[in-house]
N, C-alpha and C. Protein backbone atom coordinates (compact mmCIF):
# COMPACT_ATOMS: atom_id res chain seq x y z
N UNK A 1 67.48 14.19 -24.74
CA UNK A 1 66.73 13.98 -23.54
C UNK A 1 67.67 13.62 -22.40
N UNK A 2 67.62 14.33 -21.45
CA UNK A 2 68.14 13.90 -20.09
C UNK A 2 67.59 12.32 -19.11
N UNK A 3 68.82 11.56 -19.16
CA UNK A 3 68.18 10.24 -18.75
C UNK A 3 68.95 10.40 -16.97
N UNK A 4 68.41 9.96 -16.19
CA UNK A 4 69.00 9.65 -14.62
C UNK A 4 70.38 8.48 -15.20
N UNK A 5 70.98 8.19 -14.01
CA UNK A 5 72.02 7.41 -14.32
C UNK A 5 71.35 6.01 -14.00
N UNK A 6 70.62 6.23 -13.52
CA UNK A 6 69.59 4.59 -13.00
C UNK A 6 69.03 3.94 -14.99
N UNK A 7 68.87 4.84 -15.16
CA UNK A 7 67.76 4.31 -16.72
C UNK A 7 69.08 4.47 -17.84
N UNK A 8 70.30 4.95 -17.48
CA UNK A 8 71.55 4.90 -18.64
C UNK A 8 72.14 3.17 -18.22
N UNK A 9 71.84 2.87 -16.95
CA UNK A 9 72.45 1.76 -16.52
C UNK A 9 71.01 0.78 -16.75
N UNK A 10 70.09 0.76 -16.93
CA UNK A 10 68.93 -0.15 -17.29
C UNK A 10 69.81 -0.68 -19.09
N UNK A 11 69.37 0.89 -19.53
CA UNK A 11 70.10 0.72 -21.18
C UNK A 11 71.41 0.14 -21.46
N UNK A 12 72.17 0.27 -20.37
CA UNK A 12 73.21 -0.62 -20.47
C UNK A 12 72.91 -1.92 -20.59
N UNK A 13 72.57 -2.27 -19.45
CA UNK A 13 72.56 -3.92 -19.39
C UNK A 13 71.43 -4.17 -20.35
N UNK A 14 70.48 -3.32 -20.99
CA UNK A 14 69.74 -4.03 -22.04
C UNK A 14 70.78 -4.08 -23.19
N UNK A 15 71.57 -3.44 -23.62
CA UNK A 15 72.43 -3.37 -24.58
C UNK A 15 73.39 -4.38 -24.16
N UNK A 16 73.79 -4.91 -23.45
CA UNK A 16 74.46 -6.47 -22.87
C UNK A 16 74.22 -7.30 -23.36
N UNK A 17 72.29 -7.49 -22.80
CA UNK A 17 71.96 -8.85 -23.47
C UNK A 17 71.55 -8.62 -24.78
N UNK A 18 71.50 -7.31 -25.76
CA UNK A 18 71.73 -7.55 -27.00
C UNK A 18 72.29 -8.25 -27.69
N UNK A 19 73.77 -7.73 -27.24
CA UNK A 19 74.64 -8.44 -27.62
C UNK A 19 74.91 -9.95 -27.47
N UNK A 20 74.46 -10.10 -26.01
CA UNK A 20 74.72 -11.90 -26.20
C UNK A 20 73.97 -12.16 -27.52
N UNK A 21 72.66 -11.75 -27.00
CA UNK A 21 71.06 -12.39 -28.66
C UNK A 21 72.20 -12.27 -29.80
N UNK A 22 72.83 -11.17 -30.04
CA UNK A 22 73.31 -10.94 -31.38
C UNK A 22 74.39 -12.17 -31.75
N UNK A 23 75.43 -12.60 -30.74
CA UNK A 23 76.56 -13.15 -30.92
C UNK A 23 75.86 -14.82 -30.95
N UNK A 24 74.57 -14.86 -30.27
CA UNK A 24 73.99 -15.84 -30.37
C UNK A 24 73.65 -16.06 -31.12
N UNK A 25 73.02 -15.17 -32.01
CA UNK A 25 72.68 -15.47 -33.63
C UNK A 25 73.86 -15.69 -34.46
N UNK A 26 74.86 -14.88 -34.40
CA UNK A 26 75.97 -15.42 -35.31
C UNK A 26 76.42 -16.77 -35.47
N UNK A 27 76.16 -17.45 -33.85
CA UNK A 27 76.57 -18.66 -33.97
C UNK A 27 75.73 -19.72 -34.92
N UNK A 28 74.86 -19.05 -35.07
CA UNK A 28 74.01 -20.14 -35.84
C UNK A 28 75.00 -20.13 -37.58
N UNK A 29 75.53 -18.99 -37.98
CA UNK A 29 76.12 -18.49 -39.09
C UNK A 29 77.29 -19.55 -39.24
N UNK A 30 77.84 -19.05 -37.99
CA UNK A 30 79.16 -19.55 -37.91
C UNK A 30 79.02 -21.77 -37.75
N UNK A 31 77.90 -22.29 -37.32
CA UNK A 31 77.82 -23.52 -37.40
C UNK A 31 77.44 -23.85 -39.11
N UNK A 32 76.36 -22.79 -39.56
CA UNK A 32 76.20 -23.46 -40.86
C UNK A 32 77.65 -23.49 -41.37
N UNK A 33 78.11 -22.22 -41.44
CA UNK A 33 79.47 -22.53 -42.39
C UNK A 33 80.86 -23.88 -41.84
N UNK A 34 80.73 -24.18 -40.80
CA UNK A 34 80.92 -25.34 -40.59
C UNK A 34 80.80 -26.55 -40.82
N UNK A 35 79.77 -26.44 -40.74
CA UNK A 35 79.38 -28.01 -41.33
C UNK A 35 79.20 -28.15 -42.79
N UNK A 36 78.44 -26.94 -43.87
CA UNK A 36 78.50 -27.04 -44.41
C UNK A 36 79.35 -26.68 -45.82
N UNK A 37 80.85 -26.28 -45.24
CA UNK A 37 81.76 -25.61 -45.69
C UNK A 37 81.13 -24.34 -47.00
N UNK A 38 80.72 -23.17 -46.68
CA UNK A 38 80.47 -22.67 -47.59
C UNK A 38 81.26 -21.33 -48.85
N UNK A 39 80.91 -21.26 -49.57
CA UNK A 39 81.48 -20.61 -50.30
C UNK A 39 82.24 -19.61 -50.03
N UNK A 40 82.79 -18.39 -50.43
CA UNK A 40 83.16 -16.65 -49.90
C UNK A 40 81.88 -16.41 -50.36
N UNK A 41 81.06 -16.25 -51.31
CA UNK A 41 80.33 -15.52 -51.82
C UNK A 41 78.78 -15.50 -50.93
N UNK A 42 78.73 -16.92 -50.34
CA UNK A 42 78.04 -17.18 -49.63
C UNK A 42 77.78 -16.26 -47.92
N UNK A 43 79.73 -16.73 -47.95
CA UNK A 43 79.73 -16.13 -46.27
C UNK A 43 79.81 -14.61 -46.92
N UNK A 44 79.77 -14.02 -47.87
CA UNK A 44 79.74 -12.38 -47.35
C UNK A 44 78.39 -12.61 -47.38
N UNK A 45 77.49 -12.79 -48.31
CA UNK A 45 75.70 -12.95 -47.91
C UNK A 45 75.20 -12.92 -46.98
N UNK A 46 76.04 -14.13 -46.01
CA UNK A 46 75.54 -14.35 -44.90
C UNK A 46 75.99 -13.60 -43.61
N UNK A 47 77.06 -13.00 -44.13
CA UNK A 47 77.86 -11.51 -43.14
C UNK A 47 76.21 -10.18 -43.72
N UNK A 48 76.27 -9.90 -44.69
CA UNK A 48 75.96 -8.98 -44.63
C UNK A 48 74.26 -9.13 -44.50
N UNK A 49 73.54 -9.95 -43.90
CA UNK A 49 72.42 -10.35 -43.97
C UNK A 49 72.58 -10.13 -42.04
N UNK A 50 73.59 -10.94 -41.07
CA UNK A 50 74.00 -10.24 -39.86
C UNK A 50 74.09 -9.34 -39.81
N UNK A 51 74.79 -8.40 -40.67
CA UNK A 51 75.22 -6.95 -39.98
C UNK A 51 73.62 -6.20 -40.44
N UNK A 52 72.60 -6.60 -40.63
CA UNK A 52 71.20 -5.53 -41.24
C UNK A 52 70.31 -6.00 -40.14
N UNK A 53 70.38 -7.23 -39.79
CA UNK A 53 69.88 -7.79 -38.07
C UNK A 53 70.53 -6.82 -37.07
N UNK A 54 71.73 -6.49 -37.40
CA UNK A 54 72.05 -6.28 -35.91
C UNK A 54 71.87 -5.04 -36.46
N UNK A 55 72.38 -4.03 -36.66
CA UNK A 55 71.88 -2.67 -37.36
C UNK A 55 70.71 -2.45 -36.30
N UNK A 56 69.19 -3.54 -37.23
CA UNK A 56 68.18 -3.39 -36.79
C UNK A 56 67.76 -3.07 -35.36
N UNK A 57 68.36 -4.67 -34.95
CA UNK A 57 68.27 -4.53 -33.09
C UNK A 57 69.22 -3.70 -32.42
N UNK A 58 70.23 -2.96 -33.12
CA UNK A 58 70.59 -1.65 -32.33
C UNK A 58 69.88 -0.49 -32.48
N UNK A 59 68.99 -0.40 -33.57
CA UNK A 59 68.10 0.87 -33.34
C UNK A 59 66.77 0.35 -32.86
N UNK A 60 66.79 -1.01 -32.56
CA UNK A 60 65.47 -1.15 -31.83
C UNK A 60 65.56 -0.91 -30.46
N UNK A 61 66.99 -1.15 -29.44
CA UNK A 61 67.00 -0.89 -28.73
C UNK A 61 67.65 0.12 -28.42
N UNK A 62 68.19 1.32 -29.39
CA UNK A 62 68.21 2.59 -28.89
C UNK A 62 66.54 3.43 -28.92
N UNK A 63 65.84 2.52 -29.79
CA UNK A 63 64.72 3.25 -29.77
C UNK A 63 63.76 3.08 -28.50
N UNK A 64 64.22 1.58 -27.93
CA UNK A 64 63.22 1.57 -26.28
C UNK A 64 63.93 2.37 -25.56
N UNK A 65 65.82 2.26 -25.51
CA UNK A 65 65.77 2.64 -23.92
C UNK A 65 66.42 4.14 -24.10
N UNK A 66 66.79 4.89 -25.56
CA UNK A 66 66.66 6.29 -25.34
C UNK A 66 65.88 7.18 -26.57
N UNK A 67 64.91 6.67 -26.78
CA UNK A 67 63.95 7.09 -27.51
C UNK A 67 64.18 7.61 -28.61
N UNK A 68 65.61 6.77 -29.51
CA UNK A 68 65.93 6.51 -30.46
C UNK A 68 67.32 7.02 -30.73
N UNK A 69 67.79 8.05 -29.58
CA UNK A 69 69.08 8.39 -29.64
C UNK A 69 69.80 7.43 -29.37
N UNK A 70 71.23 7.55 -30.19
CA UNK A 70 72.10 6.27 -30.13
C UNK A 70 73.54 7.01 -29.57
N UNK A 71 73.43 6.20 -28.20
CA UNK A 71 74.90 6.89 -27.41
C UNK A 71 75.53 5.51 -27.43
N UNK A 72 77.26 6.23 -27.13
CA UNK A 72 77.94 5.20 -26.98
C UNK A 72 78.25 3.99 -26.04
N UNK A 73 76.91 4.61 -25.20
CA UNK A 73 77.32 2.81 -23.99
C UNK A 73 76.37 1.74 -24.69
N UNK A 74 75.13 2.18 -25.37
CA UNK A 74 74.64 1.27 -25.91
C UNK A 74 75.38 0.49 -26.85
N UNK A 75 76.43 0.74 -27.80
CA UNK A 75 76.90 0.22 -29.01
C UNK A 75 78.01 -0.49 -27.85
N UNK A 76 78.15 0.07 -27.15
CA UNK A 76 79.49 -0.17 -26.09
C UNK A 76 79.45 -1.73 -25.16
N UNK A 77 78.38 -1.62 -24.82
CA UNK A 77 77.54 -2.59 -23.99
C UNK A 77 77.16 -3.78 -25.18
N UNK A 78 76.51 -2.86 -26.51
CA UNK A 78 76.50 -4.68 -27.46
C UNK A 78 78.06 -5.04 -27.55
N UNK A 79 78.54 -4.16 -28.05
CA UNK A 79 80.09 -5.19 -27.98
C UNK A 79 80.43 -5.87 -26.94
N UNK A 80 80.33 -5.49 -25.87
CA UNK A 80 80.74 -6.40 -24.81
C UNK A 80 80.37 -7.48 -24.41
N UNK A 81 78.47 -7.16 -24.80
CA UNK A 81 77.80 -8.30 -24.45
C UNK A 81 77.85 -9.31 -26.00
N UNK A 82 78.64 -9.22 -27.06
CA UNK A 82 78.80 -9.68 -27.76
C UNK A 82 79.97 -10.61 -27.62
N UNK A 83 81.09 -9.83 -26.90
CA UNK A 83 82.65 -10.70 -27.08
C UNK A 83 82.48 -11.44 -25.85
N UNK A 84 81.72 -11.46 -24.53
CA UNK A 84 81.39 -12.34 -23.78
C UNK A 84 80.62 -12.98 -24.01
N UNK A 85 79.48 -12.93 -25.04
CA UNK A 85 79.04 -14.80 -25.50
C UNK A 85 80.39 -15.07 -26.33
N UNK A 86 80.52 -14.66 -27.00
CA UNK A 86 81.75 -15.41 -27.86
C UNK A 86 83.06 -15.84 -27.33
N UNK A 87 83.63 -15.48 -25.83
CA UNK A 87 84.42 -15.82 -25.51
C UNK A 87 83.72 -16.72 -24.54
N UNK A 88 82.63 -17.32 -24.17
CA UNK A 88 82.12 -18.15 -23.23
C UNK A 88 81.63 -19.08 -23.77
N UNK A 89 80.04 -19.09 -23.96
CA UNK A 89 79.36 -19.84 -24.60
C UNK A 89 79.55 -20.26 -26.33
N UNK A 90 79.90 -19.12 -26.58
CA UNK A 90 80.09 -19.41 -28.18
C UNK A 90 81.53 -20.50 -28.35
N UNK A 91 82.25 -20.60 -27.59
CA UNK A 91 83.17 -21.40 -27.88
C UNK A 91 83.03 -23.05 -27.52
N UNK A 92 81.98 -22.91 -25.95
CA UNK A 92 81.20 -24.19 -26.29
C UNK A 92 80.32 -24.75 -27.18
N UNK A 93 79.50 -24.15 -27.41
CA UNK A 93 78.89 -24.38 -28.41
C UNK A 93 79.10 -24.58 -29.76
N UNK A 94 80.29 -24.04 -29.95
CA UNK A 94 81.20 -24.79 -31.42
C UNK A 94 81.53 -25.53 -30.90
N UNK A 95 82.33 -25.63 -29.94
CA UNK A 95 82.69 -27.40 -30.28
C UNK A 95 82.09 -28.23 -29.86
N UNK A 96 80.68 -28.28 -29.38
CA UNK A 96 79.72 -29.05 -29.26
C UNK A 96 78.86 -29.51 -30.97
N UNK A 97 78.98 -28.52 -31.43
CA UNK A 97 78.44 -28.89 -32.94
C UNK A 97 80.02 -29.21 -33.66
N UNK A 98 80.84 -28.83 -33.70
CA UNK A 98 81.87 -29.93 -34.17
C UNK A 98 81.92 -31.24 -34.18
N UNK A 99 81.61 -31.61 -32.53
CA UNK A 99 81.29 -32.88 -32.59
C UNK A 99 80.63 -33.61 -33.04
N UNK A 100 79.53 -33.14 -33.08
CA UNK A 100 78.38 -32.90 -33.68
C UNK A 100 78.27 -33.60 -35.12
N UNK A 101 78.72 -32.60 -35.75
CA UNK A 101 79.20 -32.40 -36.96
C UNK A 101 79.95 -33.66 -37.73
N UNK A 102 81.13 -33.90 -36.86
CA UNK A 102 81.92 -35.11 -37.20
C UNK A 102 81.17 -36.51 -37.09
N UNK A 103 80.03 -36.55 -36.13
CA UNK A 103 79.25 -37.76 -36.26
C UNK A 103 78.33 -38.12 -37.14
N UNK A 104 77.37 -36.71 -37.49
CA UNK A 104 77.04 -36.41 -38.38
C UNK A 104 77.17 -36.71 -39.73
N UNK A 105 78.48 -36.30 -39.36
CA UNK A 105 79.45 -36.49 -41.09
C UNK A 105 79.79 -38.10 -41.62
N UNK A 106 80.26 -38.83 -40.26
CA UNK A 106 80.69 -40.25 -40.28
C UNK A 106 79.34 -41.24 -40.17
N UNK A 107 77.82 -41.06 -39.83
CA UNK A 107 77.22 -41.97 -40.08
C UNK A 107 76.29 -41.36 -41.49
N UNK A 108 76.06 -40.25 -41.43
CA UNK A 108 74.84 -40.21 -42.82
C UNK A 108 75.42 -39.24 -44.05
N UNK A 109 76.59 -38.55 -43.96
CA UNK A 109 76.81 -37.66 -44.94
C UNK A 109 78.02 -38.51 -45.69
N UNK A 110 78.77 -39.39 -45.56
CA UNK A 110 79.90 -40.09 -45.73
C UNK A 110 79.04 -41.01 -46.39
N UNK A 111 77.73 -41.92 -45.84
CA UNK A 111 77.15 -42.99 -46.83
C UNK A 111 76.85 -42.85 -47.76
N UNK A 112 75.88 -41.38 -47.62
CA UNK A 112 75.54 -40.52 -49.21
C UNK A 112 76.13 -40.70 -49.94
N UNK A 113 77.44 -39.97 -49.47
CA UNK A 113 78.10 -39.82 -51.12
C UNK A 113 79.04 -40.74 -50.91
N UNK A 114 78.98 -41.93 -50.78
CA UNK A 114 79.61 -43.26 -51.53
C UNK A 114 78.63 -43.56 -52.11
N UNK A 115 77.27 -43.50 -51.91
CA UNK A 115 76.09 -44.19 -52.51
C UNK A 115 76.31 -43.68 -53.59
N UNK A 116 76.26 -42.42 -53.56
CA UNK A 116 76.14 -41.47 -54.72
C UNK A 116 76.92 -41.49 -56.10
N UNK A 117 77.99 -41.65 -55.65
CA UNK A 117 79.32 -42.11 -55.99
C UNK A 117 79.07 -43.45 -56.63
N UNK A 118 79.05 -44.28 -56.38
CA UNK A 118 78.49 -45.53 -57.03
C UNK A 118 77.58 -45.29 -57.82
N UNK A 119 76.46 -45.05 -57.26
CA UNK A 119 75.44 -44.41 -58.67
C UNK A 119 75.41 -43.75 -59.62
N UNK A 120 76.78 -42.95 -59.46
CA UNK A 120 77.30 -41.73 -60.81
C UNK A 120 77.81 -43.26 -61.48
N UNK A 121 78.70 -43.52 -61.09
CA UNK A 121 79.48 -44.75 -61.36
C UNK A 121 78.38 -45.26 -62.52
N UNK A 122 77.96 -45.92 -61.84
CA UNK A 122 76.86 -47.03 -62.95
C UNK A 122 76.07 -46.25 -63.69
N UNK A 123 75.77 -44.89 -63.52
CA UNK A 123 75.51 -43.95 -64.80
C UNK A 123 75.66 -43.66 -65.77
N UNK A 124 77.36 -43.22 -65.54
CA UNK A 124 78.20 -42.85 -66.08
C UNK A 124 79.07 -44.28 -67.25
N UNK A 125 78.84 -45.16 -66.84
CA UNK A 125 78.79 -46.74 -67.44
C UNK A 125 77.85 -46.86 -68.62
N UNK A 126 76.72 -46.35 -67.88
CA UNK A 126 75.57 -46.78 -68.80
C UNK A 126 75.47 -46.08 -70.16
N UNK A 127 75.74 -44.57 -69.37
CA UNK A 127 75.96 -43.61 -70.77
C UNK A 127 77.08 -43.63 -71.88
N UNK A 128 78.56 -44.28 -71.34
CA UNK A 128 79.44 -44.58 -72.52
C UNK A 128 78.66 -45.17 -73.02
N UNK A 129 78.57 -46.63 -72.43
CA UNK A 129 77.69 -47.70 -73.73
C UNK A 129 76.86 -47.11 -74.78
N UNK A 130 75.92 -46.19 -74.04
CA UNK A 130 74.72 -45.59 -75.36
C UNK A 130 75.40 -45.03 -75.96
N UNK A 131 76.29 -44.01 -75.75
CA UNK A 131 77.14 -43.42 -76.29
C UNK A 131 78.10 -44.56 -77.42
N UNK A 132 78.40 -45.11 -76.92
CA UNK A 132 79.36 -46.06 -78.14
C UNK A 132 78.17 -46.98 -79.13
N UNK A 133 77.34 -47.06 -78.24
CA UNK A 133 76.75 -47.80 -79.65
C UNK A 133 75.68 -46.70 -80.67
N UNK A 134 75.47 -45.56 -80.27
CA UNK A 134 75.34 -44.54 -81.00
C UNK A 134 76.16 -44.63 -81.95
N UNK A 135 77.86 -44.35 -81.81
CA UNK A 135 78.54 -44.11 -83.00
C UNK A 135 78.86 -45.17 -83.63
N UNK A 136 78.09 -45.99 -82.75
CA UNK A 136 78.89 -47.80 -84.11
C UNK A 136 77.34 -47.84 -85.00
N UNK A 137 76.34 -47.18 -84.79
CA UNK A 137 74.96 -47.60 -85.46
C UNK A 137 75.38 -46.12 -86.61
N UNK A 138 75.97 -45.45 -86.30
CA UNK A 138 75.93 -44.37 -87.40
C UNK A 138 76.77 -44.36 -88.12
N UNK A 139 78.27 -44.97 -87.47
CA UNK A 139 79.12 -45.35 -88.69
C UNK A 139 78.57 -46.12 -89.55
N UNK A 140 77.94 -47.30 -89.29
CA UNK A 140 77.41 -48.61 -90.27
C UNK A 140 76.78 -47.95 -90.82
N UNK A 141 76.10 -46.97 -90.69
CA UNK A 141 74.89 -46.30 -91.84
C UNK A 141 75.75 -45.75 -93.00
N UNK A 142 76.67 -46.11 -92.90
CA UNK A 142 77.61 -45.58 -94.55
C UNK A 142 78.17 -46.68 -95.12
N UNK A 143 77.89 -47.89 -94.13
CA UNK A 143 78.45 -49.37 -94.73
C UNK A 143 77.33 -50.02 -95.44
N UNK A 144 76.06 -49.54 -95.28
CA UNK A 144 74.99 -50.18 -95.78
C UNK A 144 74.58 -50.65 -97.14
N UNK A 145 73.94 -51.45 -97.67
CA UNK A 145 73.47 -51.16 -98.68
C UNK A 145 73.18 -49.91 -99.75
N UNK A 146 73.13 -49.72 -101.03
CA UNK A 146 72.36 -48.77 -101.28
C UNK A 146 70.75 -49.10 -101.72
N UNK A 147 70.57 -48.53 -101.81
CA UNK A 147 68.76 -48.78 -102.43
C UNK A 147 68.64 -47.88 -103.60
N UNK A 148 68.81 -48.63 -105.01
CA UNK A 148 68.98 -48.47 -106.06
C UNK A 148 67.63 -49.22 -106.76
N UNK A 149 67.24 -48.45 -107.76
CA UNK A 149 65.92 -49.22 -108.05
C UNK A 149 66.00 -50.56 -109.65
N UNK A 150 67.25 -50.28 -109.82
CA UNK A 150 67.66 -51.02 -111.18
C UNK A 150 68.62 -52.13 -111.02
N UNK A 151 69.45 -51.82 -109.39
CA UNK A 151 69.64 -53.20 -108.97
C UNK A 151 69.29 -54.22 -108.24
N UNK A 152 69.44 -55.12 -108.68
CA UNK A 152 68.80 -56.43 -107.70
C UNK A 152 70.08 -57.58 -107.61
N UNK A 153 70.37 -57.28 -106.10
CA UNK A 153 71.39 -58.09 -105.85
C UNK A 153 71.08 -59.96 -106.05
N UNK A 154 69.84 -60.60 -105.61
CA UNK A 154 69.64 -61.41 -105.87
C UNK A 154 69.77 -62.28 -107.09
N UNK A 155 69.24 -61.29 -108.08
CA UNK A 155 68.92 -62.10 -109.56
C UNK A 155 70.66 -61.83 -110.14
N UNK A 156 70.42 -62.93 -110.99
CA UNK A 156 71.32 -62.89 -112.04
C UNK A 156 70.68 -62.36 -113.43
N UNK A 157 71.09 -61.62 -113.74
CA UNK A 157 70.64 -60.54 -115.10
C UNK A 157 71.49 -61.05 -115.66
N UNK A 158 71.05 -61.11 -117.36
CA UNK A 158 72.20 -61.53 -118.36
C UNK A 158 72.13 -60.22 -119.21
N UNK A 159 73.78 -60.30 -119.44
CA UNK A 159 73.56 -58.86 -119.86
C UNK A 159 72.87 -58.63 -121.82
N UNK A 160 73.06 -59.72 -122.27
CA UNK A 160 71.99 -59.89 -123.34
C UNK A 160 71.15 -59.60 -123.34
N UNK A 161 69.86 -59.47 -122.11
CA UNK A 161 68.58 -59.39 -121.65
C UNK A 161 68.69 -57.84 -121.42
N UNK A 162 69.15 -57.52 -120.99
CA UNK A 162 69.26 -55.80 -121.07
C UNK A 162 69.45 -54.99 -121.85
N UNK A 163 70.16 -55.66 -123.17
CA UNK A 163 70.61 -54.76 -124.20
C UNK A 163 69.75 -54.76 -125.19
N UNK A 164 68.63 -55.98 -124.86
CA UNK A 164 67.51 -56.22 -125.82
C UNK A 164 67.96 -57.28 -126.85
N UNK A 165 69.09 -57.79 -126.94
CA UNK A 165 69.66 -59.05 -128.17
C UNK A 165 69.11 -60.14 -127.33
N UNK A 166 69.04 -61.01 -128.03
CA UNK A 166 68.01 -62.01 -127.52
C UNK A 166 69.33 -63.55 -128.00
């Protein structure tokens, strides 16, 4: 389809602020894995769960502004409008959640796990003990008595009386 240069330049700048939305969403990616230091296996998940978003919203907006054909100012225009949030805002905004992050970290995630930590502690206490007196109650079970029906530790038996001589 033949577009005027007025409606290639609309599609441009809609493909701009794609890109910010898009780079704006990454940041949310890029803070979880921050704060919450995550795995590789995690961040490709979470890469490849971005790249099917953005996929998406590039054929959503080749599908408004050229009725689904995908030219190169649109892909052209998200990149750009991608590396200018990320070279602007996205760099404030990390280190606004860094900070963030570090306070975060120093009043409620740092108490946790000392709490926690202590509580394994006294767990981990509790369970040797059961644990040791487990194996001191099962060793003794071979120190025990026997239960024999012909002896009687109490009495004194004469052995005359058993043999039947009187």
């Amino acid at each position: 389809m033949n577009l005027s240069l007025a409606e290639q330049f609309k599609g441009f700048v809609i493909s701009i602020a794609s890109g910010i939305l898009l780079g704006a969403f990454y940041d949310i990616f890029r803070i979880i894995r921050g704060v919450f230091h995550c795995e590789k296996r995690t961040v490709f998940f979470q890469d490849l769960f971005y790249m099917f978003i953005a996929s998406f919203v590039t054929f959503l907006v080749a599908l408004g502004v050229n009725y689904g054909e995908v030219r190169f100012y649109i892909l052209g225009g998200e990149a750009i409008g991608w590396c200018i949030y990320h070279l602007t805002f996205g760099m404030i905004t990390l280190r606004i959640f860094k900070v963030i992050a570090k306070i975060l970290n120093k009043l409620i995630i740092l108490p946790i796990k000392y709490l926690f930590s202590k509580l394994s502690n006294i767990i981990l206490k509790l369970l040797k003990k059961i644990v040791y007196n487990i194996k001191n109650i099962s060793s003794n079970q071979k120190k025990r008595l026997k239960h024999h029906h012909k002896i009687v530790y109490n009495c004194i038996v004469n052995k005359n009386k058993r043999s039947g001589k009187v």
